[in-house]
Protein backbone atom coordinates (compact mmCIF):
# COMPACT_ATOMS: atom_id res chain seq x y z
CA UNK A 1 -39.90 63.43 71.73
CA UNK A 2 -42.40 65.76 71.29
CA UNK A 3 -43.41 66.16 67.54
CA UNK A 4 -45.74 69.07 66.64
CA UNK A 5 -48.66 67.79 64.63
CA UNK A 6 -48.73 64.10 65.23
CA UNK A 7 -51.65 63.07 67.26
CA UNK A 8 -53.16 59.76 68.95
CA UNK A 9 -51.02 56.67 68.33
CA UNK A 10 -48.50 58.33 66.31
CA UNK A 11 -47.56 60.69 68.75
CA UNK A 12 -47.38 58.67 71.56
CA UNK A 13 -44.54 56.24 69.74
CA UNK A 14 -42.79 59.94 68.95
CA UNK A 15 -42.43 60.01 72.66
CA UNK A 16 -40.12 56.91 72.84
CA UNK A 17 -37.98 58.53 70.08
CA UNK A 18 -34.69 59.33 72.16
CA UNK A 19 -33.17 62.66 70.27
CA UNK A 20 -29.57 62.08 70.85
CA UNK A 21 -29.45 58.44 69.30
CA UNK A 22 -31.59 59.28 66.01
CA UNK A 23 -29.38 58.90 63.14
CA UNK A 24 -27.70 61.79 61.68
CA UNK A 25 -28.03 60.69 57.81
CA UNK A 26 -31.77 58.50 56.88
CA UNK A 27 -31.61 56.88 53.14
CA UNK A 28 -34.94 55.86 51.62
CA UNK A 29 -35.52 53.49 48.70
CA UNK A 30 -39.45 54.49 47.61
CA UNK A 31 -40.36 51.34 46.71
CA UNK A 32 -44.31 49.97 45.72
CA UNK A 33 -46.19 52.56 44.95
CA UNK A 34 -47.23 50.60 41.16
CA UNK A 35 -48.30 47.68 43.44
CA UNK A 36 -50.47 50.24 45.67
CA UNK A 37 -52.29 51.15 42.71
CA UNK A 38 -52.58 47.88 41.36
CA UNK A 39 -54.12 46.76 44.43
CA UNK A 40 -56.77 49.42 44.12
CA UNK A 41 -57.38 49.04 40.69
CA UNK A 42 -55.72 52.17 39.79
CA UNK A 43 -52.99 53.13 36.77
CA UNK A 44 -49.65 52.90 38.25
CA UNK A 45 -49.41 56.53 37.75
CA UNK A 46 -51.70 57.17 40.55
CA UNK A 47 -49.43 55.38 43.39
CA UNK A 48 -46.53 57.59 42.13
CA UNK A 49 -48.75 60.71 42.46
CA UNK A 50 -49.54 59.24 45.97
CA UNK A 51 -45.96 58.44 46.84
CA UNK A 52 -44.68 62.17 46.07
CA UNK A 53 -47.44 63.12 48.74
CA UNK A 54 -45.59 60.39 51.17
CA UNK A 55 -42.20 61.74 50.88
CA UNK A 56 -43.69 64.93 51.64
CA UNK A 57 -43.92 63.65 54.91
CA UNK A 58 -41.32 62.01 55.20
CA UNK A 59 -38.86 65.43 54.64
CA UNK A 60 -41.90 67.39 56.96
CA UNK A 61 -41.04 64.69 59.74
CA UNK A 62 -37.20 64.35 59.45
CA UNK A 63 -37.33 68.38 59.53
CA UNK A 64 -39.09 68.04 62.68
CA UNK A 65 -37.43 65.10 64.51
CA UNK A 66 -33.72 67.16 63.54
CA UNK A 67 -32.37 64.82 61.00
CA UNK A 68 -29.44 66.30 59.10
CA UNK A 69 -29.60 65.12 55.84
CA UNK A 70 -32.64 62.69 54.19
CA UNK A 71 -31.33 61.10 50.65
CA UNK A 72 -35.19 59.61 48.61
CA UNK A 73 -33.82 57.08 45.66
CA UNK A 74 -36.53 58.82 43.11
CA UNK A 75 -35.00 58.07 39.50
CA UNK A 76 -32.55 55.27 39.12
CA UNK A 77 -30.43 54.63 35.87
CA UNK A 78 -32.56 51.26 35.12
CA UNK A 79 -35.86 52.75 35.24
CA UNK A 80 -35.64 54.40 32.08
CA UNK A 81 -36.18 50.73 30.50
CA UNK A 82 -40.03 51.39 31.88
CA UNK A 83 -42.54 52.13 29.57
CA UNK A 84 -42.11 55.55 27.48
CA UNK A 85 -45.73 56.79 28.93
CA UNK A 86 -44.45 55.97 32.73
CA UNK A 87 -41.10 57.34 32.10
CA UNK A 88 -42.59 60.52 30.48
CA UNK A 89 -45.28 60.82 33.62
CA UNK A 90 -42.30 60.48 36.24
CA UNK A 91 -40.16 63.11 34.70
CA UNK A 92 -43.47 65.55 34.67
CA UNK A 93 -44.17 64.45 38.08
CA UNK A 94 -40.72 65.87 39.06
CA UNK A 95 -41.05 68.53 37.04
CA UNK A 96 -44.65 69.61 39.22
CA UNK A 97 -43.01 68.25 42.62
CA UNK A 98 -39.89 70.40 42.37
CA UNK A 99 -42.41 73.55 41.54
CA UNK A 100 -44.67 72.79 44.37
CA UNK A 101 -42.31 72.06 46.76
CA UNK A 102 -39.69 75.05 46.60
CA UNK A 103 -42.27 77.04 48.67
CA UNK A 104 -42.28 74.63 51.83
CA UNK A 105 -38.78 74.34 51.48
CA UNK A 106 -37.55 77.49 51.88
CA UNK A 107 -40.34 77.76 54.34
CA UNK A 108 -38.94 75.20 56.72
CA UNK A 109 -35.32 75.91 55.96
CA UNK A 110 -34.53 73.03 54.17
CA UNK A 111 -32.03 72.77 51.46
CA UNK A 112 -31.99 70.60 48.35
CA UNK A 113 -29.38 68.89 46.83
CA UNK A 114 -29.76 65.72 43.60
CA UNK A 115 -27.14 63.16 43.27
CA UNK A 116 -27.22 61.56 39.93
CA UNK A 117 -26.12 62.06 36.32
CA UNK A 118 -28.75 64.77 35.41
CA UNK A 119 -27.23 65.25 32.16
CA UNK A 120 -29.52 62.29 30.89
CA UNK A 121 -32.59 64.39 31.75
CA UNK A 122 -34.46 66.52 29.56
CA UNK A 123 -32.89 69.78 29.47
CA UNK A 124 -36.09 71.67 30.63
CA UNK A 125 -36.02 69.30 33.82
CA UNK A 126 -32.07 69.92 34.46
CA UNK A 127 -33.22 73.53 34.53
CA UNK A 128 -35.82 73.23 36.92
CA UNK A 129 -33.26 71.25 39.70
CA UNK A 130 -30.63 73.87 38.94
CA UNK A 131 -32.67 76.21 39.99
CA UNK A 132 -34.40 74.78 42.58
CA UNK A 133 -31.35 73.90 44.44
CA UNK A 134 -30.54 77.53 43.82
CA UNK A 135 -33.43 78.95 45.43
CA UNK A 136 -32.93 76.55 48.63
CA UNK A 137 -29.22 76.62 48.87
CA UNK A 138 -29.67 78.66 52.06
CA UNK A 139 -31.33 75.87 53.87
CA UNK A 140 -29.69 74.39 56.85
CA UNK A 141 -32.45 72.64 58.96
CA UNK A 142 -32.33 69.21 56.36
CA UNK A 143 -30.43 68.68 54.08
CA UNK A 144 -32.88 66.91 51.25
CA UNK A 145 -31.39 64.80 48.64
CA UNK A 146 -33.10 63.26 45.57
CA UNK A 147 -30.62 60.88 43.86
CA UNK A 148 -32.36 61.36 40.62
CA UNK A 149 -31.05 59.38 37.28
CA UNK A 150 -28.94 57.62 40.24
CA UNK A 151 -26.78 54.63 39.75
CA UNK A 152 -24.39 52.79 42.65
CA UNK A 153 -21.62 51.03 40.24
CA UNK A 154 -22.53 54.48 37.70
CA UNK A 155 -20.97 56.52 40.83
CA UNK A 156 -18.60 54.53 41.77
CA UNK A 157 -16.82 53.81 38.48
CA UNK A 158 -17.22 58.02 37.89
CA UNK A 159 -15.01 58.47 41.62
CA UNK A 160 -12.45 55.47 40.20
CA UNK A 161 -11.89 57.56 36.70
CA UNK A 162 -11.61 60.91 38.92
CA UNK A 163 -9.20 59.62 41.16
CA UNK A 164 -7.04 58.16 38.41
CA UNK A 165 -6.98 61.35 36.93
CA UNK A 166 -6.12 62.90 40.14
CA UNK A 167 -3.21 60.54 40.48
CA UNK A 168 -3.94 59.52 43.91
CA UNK A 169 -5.03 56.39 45.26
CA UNK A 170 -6.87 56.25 48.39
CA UNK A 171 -10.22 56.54 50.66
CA UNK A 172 -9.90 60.26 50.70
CA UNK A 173 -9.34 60.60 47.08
CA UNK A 174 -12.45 58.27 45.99
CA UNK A 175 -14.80 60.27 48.08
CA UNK A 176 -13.89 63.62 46.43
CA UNK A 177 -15.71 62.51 43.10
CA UNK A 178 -18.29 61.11 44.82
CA UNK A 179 -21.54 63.21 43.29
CA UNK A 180 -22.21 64.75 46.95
CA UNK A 181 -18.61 64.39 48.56
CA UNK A 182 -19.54 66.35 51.68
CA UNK A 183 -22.50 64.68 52.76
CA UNK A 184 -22.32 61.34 55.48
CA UNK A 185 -22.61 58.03 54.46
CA UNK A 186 -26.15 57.17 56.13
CA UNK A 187 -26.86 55.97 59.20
CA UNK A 188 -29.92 54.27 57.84
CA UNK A 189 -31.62 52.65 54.72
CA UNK A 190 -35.10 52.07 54.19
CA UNK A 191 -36.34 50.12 51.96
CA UNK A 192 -40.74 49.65 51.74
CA UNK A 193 -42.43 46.85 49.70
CA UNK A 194 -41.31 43.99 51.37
CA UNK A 195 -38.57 43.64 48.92
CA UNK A 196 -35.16 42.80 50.98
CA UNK A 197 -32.65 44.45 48.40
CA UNK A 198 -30.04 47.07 47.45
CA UNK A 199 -31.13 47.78 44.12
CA UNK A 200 -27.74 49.92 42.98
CA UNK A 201 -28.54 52.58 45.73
CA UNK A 202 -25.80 54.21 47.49
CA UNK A 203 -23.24 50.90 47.03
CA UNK A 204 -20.09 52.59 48.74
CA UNK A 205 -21.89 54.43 51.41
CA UNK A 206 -23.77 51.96 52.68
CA UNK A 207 -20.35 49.95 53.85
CA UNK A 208 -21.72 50.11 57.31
CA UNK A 209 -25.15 51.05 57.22
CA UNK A 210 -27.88 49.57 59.46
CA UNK A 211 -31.02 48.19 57.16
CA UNK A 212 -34.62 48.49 57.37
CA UNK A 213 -37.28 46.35 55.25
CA UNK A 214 -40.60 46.78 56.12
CA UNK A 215 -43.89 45.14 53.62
CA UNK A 216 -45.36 48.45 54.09
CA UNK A 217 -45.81 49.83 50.47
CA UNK A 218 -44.01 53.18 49.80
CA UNK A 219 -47.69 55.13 49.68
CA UNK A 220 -48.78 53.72 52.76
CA UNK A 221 -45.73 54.62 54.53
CA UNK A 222 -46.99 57.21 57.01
CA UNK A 223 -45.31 58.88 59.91
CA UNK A 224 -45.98 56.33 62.62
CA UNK A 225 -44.42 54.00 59.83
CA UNK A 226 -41.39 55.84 59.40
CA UNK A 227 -41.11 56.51 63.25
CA UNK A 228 -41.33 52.65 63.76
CA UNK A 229 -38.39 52.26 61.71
CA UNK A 230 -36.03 54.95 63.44
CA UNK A 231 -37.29 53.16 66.77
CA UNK A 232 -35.36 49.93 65.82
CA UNK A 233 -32.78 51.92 64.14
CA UNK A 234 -32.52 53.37 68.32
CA UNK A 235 -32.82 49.74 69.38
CA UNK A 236 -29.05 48.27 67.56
CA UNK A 237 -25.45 48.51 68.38
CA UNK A 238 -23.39 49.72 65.78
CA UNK A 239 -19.79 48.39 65.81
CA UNK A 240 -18.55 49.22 62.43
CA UNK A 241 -16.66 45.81 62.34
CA UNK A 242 -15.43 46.58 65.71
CA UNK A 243 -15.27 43.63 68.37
């Protein structure tokens, strides 16, 4: 494929992308971005200022390459047991990502959506995604999700008390209280850091997902990174338990 604005070496692994076997649905755990700064002697702060510039890309590209829907694990439930100060800077980060990035989203036609329990948040911060995924509702080139204050067992224990209420036990039924019902299970997960985990992300969708783990810390994970990983994504046979 043909990717406006990669160059050199990047570009040339585009060109072995085959269109028609990309998946439909990419998941992304952002994982590493304290050990990037502690690598470089820097406060952790700075490798999460430096990974919200990486999954800028990483939407920019999946936009680009025709992906349908891109879920980034940003916030989990267990990271609020971080320290205050980090916890504070992550929800401000969030607070200046989701103002910076409304622009370029509407500009390239891409819609947001948040999966999580935002209720948790601080109220000025549940404003602020409201209205954001107001202002891009109209999107329909990618489908961006942040799974913000996200929490696997949190999500799936939320669909089993919906569909008791509802009185009707099945597939069908679960998925309906899922917190974004309508959108795939993914095609593929990523996870960077090296670490070869789940980590509560996404427990019942990923039933039949194909897995990526690559040592490549989240910050560092550029385009020809990402572009490696939908390459071996192109390179499996899916059988979904099938013989």
């Amino acid at each position: 494929m043909e990717i406006e604005g990669l160059k050199g070496k990047t570009a040339e692994l585009a060109r072995e992308l085959q269109k028609e076997k990309l998946p439909r649905h990419v998941a992304v755990i952002m994982d590493g971005n304290g050990r990037w700064a502690k690598k470089r002697g820097l406060p952790r702060v700075k490798g999460h200022e430096k990974g919200a510039k990486t999954l800028r890309k990483v939407v920019e590209l999946s936009a680009k390459l025709g992906i349908q829907y891109l879920t980034a694990f940003a916030f989990s439930k267990e990271n609020w047991e971080r320290p205050r100060e980090e916890i504070e800077f992550l929800m401000d980060l969030l607070r200046r990502y989701l103002k910076n990035e409304i622009p370029t989203l509407i500009k390239n036609d891409i819609k947001l959506e948040v999966a999580g329990d935002l209720e948790e948040l601080p109220e000025d911060l549940q404003e602020k995604i409201k209205d954001a995924i107001r202002k891009t509702s109209a999107g329909k080139r990618l489908d961006f999700i942040l799974a913000i204050n996200y929490g696997g067992r949190a999500e799936i224990l939320r669909a089993a008390k919906g569909m008791a209420q509802e009185g009707i036990f099945s597939q069908e039924s679960f998925r309906k209280h899922l917190y974004l019902p309508h959108v795939p299970d993914p095609d593929l997960l990523i996870r960077t850091s090296g670490e070869i985990r789940i980590s509560n992300f996404l427990l019942w969708q990923i039933a039949y997902t194909e897995l990526y783990f690559t040592p490549v810390l989240w910050p560092d994970f550029n385009e020809r990174e990402y572009i490696k990983a939908l390459l071996d994504y192109q390179r499996r046979e899916r059988r979904f338990g099938r013989v």
